[in-house]
N, C-alpha and C. Protein backbone atom coordinates (compact mmCIF):
# COMPACT_ATOMS: atom_id res chain seq x y z
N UNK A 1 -15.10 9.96 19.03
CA UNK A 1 -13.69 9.69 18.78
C UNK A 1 -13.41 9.86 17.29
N UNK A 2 -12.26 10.40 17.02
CA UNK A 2 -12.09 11.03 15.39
C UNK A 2 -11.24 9.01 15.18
N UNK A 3 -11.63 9.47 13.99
CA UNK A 3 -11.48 8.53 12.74
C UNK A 3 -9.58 7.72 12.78
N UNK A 4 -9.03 7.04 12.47
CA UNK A 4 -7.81 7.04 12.38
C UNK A 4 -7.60 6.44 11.45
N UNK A 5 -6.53 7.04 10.53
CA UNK A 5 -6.28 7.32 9.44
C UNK A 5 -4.16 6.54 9.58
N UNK A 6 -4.07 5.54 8.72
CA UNK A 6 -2.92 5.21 8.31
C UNK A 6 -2.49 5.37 7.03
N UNK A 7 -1.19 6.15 6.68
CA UNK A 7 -0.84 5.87 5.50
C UNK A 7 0.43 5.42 4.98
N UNK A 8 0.68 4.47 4.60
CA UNK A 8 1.63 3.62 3.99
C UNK A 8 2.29 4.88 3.08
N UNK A 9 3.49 5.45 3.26
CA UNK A 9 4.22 6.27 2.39
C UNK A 9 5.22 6.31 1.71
N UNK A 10 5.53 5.92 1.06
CA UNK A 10 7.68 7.10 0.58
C UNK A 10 7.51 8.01 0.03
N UNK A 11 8.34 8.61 1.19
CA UNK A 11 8.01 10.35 1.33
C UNK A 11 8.92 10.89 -0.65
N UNK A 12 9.63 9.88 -1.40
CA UNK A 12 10.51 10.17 -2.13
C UNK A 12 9.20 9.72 -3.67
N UNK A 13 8.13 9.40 -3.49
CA UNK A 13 7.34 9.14 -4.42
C UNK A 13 5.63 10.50 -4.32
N UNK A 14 6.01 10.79 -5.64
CA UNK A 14 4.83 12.21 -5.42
C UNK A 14 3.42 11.60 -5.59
N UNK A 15 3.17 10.74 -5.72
CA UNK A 15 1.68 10.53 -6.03
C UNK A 15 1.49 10.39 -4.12
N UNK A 16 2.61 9.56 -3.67
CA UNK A 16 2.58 9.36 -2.16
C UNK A 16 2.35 11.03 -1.23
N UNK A 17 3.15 11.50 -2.06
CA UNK A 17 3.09 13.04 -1.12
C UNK A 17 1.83 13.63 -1.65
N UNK A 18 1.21 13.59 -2.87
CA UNK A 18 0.10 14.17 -2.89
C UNK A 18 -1.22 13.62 -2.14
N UNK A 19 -0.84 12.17 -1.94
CA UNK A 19 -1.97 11.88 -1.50
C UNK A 19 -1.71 11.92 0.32
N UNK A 20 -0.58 12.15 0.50
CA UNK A 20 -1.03 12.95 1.96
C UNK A 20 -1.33 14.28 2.27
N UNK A 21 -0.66 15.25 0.95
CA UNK A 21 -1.62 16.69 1.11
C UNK A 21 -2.78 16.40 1.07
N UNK A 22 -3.66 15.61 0.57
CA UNK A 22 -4.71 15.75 0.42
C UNK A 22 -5.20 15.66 1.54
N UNK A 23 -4.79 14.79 2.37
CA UNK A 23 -5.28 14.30 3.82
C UNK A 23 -5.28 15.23 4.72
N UNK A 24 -4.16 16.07 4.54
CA UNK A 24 -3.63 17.48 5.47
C UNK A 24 -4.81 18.18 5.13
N UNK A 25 -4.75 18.46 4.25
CA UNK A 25 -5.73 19.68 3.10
C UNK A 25 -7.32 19.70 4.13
N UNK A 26 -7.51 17.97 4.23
CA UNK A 26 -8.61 18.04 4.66
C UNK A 26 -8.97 18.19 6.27
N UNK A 27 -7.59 18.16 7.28
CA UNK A 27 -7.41 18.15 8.35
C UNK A 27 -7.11 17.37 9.46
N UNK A 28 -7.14 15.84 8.67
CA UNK A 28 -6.58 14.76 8.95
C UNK A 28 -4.93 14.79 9.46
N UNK A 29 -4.87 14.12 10.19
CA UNK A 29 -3.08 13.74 10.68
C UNK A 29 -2.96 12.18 10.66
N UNK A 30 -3.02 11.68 9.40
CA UNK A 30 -2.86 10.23 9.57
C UNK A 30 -1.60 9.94 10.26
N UNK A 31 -1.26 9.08 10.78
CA UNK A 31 0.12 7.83 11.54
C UNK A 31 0.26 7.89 10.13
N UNK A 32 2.04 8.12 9.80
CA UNK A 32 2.51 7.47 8.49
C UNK A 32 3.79 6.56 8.86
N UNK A 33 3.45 4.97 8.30
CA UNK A 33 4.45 4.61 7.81
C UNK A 33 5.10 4.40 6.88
N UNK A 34 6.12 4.73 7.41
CA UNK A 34 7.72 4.64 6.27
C UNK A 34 7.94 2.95 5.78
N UNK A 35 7.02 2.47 5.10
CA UNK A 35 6.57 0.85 4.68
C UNK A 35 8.68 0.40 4.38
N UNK A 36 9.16 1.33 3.72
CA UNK A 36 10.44 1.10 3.41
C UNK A 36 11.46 0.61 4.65
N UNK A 37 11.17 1.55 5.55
CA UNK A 37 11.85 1.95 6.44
C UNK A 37 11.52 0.86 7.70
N UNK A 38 10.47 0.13 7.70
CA UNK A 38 9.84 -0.86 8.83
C UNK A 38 8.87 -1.15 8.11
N UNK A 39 9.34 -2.43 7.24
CA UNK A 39 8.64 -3.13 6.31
C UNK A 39 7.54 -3.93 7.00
N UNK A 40 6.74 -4.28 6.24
CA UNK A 40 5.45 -4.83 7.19
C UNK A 40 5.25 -6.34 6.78
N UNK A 41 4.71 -7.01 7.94
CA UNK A 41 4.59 -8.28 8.29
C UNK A 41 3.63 -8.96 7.23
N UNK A 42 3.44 -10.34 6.76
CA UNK A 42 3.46 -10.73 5.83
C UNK A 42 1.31 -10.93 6.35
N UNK A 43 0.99 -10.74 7.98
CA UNK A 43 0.05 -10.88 8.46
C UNK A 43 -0.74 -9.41 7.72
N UNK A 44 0.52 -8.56 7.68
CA UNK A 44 -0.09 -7.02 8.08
C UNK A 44 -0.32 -6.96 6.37
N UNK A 45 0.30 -7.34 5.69
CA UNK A 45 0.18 -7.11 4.24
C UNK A 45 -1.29 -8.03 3.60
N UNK A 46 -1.03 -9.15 4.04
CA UNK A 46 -2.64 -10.22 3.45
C UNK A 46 -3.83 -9.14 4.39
N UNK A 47 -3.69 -8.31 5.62
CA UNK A 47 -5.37 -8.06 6.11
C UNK A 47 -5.20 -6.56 4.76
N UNK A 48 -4.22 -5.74 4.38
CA UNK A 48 -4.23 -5.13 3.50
C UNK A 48 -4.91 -5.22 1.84
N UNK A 49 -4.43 -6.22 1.78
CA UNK A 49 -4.89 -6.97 0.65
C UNK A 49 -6.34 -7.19 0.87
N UNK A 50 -6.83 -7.92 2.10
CA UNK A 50 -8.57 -8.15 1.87
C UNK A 50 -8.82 -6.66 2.15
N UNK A 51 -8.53 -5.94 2.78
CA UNK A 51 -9.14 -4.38 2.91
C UNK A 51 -9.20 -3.42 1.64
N UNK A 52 -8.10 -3.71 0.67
CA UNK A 52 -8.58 -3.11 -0.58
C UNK A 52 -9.52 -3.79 -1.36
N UNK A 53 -9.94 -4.81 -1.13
CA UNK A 53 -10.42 -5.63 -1.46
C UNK A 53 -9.68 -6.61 -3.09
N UNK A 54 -8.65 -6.41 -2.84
CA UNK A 54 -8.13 -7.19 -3.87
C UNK A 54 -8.26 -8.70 -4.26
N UNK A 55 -8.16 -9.36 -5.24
CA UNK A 55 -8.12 -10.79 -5.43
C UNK A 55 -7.15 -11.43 -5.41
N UNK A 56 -6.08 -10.82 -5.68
CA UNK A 56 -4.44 -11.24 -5.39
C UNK A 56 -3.47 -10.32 -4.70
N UNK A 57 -2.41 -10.14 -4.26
CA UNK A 57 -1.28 -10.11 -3.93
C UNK A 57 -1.12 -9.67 -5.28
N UNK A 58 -0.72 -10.17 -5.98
CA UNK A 58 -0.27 -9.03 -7.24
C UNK A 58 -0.82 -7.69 -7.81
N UNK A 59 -2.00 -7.46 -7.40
CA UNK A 59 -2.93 -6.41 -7.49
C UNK A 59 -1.96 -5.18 -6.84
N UNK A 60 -0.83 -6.00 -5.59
CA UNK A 60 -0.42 -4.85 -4.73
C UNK A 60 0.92 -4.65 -5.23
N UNK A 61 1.24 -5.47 -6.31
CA UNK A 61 2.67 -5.37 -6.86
C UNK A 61 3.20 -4.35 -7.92
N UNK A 62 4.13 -3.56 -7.33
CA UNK A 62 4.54 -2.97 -8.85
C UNK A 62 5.58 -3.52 -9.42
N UNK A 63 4.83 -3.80 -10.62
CA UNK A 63 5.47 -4.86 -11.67
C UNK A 63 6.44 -4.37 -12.49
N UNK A 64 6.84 -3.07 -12.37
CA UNK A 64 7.65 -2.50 -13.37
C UNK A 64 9.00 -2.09 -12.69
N UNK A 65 9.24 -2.69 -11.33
CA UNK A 65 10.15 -2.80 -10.97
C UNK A 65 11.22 -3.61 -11.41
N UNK A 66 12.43 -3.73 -11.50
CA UNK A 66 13.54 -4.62 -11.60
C UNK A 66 13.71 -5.82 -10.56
N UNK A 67 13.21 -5.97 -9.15
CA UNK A 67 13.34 -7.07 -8.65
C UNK A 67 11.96 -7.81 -9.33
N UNK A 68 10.67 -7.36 -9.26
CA UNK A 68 9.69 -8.03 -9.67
C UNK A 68 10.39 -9.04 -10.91
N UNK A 69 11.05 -8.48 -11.96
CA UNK A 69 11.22 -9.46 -12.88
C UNK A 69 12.43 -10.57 -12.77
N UNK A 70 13.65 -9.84 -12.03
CA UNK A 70 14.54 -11.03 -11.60
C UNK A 70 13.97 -11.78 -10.68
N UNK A 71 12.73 -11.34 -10.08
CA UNK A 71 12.84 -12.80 -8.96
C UNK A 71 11.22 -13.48 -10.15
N UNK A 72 11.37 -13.29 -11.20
CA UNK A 72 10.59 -13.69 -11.88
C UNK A 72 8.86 -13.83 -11.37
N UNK A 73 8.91 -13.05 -11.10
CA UNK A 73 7.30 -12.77 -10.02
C UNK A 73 6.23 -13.00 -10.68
N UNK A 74 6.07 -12.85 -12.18
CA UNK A 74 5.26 -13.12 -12.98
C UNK A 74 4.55 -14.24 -13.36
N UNK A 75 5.13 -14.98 -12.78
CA UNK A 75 4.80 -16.79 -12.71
C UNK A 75 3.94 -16.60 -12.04
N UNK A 76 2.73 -17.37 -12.58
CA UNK A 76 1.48 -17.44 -12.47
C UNK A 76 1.26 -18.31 -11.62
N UNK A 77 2.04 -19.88 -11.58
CA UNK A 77 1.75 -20.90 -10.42
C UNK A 77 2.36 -20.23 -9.06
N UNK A 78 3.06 -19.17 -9.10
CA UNK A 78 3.10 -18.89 -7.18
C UNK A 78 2.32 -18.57 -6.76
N UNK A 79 2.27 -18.84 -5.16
CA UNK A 79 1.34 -18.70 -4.02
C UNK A 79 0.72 -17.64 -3.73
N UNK A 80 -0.58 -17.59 -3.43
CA UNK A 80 -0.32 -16.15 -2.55
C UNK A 80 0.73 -15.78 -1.90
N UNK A 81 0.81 -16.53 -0.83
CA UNK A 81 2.16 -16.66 0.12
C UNK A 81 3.37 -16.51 -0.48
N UNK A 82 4.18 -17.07 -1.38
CA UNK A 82 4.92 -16.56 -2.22
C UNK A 82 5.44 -15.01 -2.76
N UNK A 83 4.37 -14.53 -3.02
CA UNK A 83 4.04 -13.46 -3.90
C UNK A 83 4.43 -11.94 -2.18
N UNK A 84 3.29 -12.87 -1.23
CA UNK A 84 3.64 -11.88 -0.32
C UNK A 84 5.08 -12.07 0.31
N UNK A 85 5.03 -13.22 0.43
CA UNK A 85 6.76 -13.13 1.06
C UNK A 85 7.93 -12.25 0.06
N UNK A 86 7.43 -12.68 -0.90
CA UNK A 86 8.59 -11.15 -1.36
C UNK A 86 8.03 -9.93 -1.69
N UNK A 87 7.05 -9.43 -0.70
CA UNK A 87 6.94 -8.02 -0.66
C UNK A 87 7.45 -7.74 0.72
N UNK A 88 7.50 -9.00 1.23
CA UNK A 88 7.79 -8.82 2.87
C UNK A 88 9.55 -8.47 2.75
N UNK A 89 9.95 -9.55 1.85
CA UNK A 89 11.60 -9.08 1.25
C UNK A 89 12.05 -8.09 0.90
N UNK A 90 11.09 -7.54 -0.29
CA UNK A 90 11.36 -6.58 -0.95
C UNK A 90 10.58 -5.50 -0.75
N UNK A 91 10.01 -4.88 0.54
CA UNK A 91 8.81 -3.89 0.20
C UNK A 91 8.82 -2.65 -0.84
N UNK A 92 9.79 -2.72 -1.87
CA UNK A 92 9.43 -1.72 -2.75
C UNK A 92 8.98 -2.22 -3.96
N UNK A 93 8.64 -3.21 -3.96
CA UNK A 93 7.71 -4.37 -4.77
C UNK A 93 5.84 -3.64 -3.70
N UNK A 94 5.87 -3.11 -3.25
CA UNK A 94 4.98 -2.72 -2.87
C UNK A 94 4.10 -1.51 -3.49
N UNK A 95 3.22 -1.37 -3.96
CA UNK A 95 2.55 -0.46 -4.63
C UNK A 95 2.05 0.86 -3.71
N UNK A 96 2.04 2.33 -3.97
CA UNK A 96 1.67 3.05 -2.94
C UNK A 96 1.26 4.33 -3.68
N UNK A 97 0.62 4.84 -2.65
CA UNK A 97 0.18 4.79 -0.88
C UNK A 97 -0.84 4.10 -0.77
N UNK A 98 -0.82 3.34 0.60
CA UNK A 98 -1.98 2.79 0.99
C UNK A 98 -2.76 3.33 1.90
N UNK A 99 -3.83 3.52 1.87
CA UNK A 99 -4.04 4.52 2.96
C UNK A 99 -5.42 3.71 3.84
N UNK A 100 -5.08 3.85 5.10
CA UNK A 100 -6.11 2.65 5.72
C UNK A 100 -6.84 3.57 7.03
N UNK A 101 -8.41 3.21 6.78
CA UNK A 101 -9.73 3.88 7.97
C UNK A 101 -10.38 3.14 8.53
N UNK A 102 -9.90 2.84 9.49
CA UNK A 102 -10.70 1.65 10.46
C UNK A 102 -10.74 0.46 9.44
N UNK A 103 -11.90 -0.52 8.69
CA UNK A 103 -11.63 -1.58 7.82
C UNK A 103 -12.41 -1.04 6.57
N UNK A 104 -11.33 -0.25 5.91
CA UNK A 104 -11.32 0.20 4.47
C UNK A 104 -10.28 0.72 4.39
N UNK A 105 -9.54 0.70 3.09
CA UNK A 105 -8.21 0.88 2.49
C UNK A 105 -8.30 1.55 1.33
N UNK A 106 -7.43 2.51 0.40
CA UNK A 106 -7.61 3.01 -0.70
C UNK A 106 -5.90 2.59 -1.09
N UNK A 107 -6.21 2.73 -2.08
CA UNK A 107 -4.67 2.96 -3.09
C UNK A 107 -5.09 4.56 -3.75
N UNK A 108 -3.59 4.91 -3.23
CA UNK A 108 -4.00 6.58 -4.24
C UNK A 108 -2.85 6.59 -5.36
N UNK A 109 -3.74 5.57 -5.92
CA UNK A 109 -3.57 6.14 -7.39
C UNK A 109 -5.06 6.14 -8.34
N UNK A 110 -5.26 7.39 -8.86
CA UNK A 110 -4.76 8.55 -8.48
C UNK A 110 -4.80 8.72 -6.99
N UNK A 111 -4.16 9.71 -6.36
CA UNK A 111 -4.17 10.49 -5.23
C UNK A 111 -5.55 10.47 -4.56
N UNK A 112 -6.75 11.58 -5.23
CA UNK A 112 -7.76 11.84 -5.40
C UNK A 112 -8.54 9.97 -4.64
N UNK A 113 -8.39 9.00 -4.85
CA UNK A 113 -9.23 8.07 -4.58
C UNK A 113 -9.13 8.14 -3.13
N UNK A 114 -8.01 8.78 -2.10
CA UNK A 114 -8.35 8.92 -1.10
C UNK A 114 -9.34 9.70 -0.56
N UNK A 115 -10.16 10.40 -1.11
CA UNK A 115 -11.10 11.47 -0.61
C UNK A 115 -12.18 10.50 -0.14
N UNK A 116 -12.45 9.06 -0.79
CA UNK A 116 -13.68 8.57 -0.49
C UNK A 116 -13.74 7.42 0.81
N UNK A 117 -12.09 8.16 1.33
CA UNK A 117 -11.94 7.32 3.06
C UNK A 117 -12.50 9.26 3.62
N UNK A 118 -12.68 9.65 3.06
CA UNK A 118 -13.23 11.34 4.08
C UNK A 118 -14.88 10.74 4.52
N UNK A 119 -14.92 11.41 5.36
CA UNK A 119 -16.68 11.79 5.86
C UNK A 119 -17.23 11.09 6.31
């Protein structure tokens, strides 16, 4: 049985589109979701988080957004839970692409770090 391959996308961000050529390139047809478009559950975002293996929820945040700083996100005493509930709000507080292989996850940034979900 071939491999299955998810990737968290906006099709309107190029590091996102490169890192699904890459996937094409290699012959892959990952499932893509449109994370924007059918934002993901606050369950689906924490097994994300242990699959990149991150230590926080903020690891998955892009911080250089404009809601990140009005909803003052930077505060250090919020929750995990916190932190994810407003990605669950806001998913473009979401960092991307995520790209997920059975239980391993990459962030492509660069792009290129997806090659080491290949083979």
């Amino acid at each position: 049985m071939a491999a299955h391959y998810r990737i968290y996308h906006n099709p309107r961000c190029a590091k996102s589109r490169q890192t699904l050529a890459l996937l094409q390139e290699a012959g892959i047809t990952p499932e893509i979701r449109l994370y924007l478009d059918t934002p993901l559950s606050s369950d689906e975002l924490s097994q994300i988080i242990r699959l990149l293996g991150f230590n926080s929820a903020r690891q998955l945040m892009r911080t250089g957004e404009d809601i990140y700083k009005s909803l003052a996100l930077n505060n250090a005493s919020l929750s995990e839970e916190q932190l994810i509930a407003a990605m669950v709000e806001h998913p473009k507080l979401i960092e991307r692409p995520i790209v997920v292989k059975g239980q391993h996850a990459v962030l492509g940034r660069p792009p290129e770090t997806v090659l080491t979900l290949i083979g």
